[in-house]
Protein backbone atom coordinates (compact mmCIF):
# COMPACT_ATOMS: atom_id res chain seq x y z
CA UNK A 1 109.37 104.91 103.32
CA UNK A 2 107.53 101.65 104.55
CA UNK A 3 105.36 101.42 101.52
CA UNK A 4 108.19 102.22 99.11
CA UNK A 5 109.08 100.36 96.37
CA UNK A 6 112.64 99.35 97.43
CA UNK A 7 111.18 98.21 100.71
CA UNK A 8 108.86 95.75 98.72
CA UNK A 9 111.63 94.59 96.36
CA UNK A 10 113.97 93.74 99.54
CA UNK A 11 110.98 91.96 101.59
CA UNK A 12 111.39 89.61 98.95
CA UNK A 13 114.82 88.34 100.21
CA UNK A 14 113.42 88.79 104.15
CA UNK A 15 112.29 85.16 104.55
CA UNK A 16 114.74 82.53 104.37
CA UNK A 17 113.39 79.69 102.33
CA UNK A 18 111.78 82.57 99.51
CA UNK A 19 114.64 82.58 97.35
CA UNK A 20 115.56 79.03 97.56
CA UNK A 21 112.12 78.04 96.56
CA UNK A 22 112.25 80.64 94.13
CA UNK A 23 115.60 78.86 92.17
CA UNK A 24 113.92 75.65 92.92
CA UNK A 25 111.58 75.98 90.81
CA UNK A 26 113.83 77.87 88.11
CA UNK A 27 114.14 74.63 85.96
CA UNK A 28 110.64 73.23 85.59
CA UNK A 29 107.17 72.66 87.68
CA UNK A 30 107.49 70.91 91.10
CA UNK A 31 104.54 68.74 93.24
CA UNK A 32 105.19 70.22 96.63
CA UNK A 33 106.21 67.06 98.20
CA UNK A 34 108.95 67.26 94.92
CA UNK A 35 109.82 70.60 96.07
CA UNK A 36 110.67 70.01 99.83
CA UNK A 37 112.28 66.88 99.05
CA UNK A 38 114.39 68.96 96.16
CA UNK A 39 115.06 71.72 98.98
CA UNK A 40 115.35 69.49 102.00
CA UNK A 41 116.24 70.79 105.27
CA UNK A 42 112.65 72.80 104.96
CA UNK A 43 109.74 71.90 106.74
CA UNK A 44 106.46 71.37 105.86
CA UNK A 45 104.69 74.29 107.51
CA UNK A 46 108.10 76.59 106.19
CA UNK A 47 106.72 75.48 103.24
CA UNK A 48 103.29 76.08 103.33
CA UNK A 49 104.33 79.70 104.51
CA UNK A 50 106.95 80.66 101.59
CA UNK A 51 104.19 79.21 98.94
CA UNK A 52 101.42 81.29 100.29
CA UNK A 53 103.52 84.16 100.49
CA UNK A 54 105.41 83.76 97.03
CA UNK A 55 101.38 82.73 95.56
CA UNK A 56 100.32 86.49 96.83
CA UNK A 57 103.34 88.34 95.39
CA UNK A 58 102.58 86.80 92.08
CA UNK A 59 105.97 85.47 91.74
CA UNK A 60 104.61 81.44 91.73
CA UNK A 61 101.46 80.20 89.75
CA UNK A 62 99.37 77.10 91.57
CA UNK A 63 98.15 74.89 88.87
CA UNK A 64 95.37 72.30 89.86
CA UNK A 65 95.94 69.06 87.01
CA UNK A 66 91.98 67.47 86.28
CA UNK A 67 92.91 64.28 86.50
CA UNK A 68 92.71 61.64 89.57
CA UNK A 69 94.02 61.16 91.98
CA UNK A 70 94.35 65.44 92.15
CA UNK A 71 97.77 66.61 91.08
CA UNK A 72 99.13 69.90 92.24
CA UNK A 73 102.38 71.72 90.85
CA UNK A 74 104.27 75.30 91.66
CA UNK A 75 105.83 76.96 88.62
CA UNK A 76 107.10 80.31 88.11
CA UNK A 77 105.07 83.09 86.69
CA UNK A 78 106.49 85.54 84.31
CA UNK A 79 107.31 87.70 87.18
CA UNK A 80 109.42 85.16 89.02
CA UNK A 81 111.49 83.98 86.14
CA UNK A 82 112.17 87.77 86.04
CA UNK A 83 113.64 88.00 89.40
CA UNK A 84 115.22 84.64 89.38
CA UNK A 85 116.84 85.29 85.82
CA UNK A 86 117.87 89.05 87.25
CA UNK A 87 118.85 89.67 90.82
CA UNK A 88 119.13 86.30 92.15
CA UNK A 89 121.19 84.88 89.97
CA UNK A 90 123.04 88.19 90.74
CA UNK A 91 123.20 87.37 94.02
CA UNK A 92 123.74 83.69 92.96
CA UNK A 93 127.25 84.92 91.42
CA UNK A 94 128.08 87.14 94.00
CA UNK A 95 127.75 84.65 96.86
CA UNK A 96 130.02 82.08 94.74
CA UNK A 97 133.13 84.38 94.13
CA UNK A 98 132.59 86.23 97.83
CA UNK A 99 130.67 82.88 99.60
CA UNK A 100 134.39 82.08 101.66
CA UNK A 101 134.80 85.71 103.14
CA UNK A 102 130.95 85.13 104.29
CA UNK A 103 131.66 82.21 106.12
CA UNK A 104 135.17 82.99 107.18
């Protein structure tokens, strides 16, 4: 069971700042000095961590801009708009209409 697919799908949801990052970056391409400040609360080695590990999933693309000074920005790849768009925003409605009895 530790290499099963289920086990992969809910690793994604292990790490705190992963999802958050994830809907961050729902509405367009962030700099990642954009993105914390967008997140806040997060810091900058957090964020260093979630990118690498969201960057070797394949859920977030790193795109290097030619230009000067160098510009970096995070977007979603295909894959991540597909779990953002499907069981996070799941989640996402879930947590609003049952968010009180979480916290209560």
């Amino acid at each position: 069971m530790a290499d099963c697919r289920l086990r992969a799908g809910t690793d994604l949801f292990a790490h705190r700042w992963d999802p958050v990052l994830l809907a961050a970056l729902r509405p367009a391409p962030l700099r990642r000095v954009d993105l914390r400040g967008y997140v806040g609360g997060i810091s900058d080695k957090a964020l260093t961590e979630s990118l690498r590990r969201l960057l070797d999933r394949g859920l977030v693309e790193r795109h290097r801009h030619a230009e000067a000074p160098p510009r970096v920005t995070y977007r979603l790849s295909a894959l991540g708009v597909t779990l953002v768009d499907g069981p996070l925003r799941a989640l996402g409605d879930w947590v609003l209409e049952h968010g009180d009895a979480l916290l209560g």
